[in-house]
C-alpha atoms as a PDB file:
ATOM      1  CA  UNK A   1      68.398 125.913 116.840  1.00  0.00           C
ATOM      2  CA  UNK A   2      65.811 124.736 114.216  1.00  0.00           C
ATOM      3  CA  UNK A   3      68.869 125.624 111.412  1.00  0.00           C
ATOM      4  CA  UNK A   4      71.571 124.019 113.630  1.00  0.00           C
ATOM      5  CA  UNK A   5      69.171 120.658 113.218  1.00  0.00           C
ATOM      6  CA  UNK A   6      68.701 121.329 109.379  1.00  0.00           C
ATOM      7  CA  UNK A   7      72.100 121.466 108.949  1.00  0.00           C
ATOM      8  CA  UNK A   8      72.970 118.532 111.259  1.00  0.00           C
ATOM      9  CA  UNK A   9      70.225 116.299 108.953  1.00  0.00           C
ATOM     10  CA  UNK A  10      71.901 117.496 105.878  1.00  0.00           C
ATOM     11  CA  UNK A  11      75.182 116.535 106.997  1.00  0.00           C
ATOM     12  CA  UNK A  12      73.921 113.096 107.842  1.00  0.00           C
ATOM     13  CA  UNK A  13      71.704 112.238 104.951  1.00  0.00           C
ATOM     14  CA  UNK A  14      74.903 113.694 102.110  1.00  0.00           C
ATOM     15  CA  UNK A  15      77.042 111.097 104.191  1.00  0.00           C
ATOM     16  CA  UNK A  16      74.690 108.394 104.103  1.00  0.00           C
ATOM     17  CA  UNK A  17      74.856 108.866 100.660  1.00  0.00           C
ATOM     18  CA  UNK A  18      78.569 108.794 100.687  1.00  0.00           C
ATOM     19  CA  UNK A  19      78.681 105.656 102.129  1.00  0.00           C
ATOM     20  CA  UNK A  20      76.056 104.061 100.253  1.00  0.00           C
ATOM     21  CA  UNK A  21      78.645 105.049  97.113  1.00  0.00           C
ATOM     22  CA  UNK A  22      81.697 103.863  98.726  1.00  0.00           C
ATOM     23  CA  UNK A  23      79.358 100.418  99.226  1.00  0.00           C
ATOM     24  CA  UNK A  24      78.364  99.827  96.035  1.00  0.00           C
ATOM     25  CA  UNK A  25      81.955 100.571  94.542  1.00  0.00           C
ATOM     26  CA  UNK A  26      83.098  97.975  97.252  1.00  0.00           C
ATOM     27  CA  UNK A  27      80.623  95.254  95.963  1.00  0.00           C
ATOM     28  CA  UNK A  28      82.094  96.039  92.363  1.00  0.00           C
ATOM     29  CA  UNK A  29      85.919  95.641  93.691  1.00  0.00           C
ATOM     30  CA  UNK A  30      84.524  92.247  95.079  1.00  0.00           C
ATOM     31  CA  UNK A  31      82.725  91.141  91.797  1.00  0.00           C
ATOM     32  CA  UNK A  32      85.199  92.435  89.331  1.00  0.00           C
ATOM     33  CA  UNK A  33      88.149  91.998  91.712  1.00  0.00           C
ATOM     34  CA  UNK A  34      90.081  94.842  89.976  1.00  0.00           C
ATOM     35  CA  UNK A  35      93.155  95.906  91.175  1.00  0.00           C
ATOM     36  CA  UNK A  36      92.980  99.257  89.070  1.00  0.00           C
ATOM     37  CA  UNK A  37      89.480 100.373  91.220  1.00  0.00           C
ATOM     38  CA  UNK A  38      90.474  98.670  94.645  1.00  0.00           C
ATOM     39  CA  UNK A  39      93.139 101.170  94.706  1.00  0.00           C
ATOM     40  CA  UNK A  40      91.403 104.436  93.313  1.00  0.00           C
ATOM     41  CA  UNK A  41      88.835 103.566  95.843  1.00  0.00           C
ATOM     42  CA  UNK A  42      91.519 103.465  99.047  1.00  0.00           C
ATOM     43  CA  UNK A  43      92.701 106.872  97.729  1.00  0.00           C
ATOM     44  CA  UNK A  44      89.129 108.498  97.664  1.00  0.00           C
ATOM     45  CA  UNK A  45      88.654 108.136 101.283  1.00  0.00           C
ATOM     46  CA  UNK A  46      89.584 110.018 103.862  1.00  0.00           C
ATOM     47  CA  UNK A  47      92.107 108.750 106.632  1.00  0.00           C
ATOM     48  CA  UNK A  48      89.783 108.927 109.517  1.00  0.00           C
ATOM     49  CA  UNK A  49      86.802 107.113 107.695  1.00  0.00           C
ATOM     50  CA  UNK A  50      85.284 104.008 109.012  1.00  0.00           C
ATOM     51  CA  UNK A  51      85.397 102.168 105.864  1.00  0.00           C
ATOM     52  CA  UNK A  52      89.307 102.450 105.637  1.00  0.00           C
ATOM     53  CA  UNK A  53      90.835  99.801 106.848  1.00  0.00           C
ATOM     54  CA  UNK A  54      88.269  97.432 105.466  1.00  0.00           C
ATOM     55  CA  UNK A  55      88.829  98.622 101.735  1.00  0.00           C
ATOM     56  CA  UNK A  56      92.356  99.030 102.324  1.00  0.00           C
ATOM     57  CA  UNK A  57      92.779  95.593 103.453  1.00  0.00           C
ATOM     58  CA  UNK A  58      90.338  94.740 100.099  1.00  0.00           C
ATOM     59  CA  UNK A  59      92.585  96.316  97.972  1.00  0.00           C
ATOM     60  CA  UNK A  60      95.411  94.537  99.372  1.00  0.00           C
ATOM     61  CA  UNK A  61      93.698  90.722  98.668  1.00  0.00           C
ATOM     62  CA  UNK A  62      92.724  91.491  95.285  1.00  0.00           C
ATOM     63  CA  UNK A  63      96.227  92.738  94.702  1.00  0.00           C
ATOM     64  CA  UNK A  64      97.474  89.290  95.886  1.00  0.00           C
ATOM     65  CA  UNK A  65      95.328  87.673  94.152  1.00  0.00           C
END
């Protein structure tokens, strides 16, 4: 059980540190507000991750823009 509960921890501090990535490159879509990395950015995530539809819909008003 105590490896079960190293693993779990493991899995959730490599994912915090996923997201904390996927933030930053966010805030550099919003300061730049380049097309080019709005898009590489909606491909690098997986379908089924939170962060989706807000980058998506990111990448969609800097392309309008």
């Amino acid at each position: 059980m105590e490896k079960l509960n190293s693993l779990v921890s493991q899995l959730e501090n490599v994912q915090t540190e996923l997201d904390d990535e996927i933030i930053e490159e966010v805030i550099n879509v919003i300061q730049t507000r380049e097309q080019g990395l709005a898009l590489e950015l909606v491909g690098s995530l997986p379908a089924n991750h939170p962060f989706t539809p807000f980058v998506v819909a990111l990448a969609h008003k800097i392309n309008n823009k």
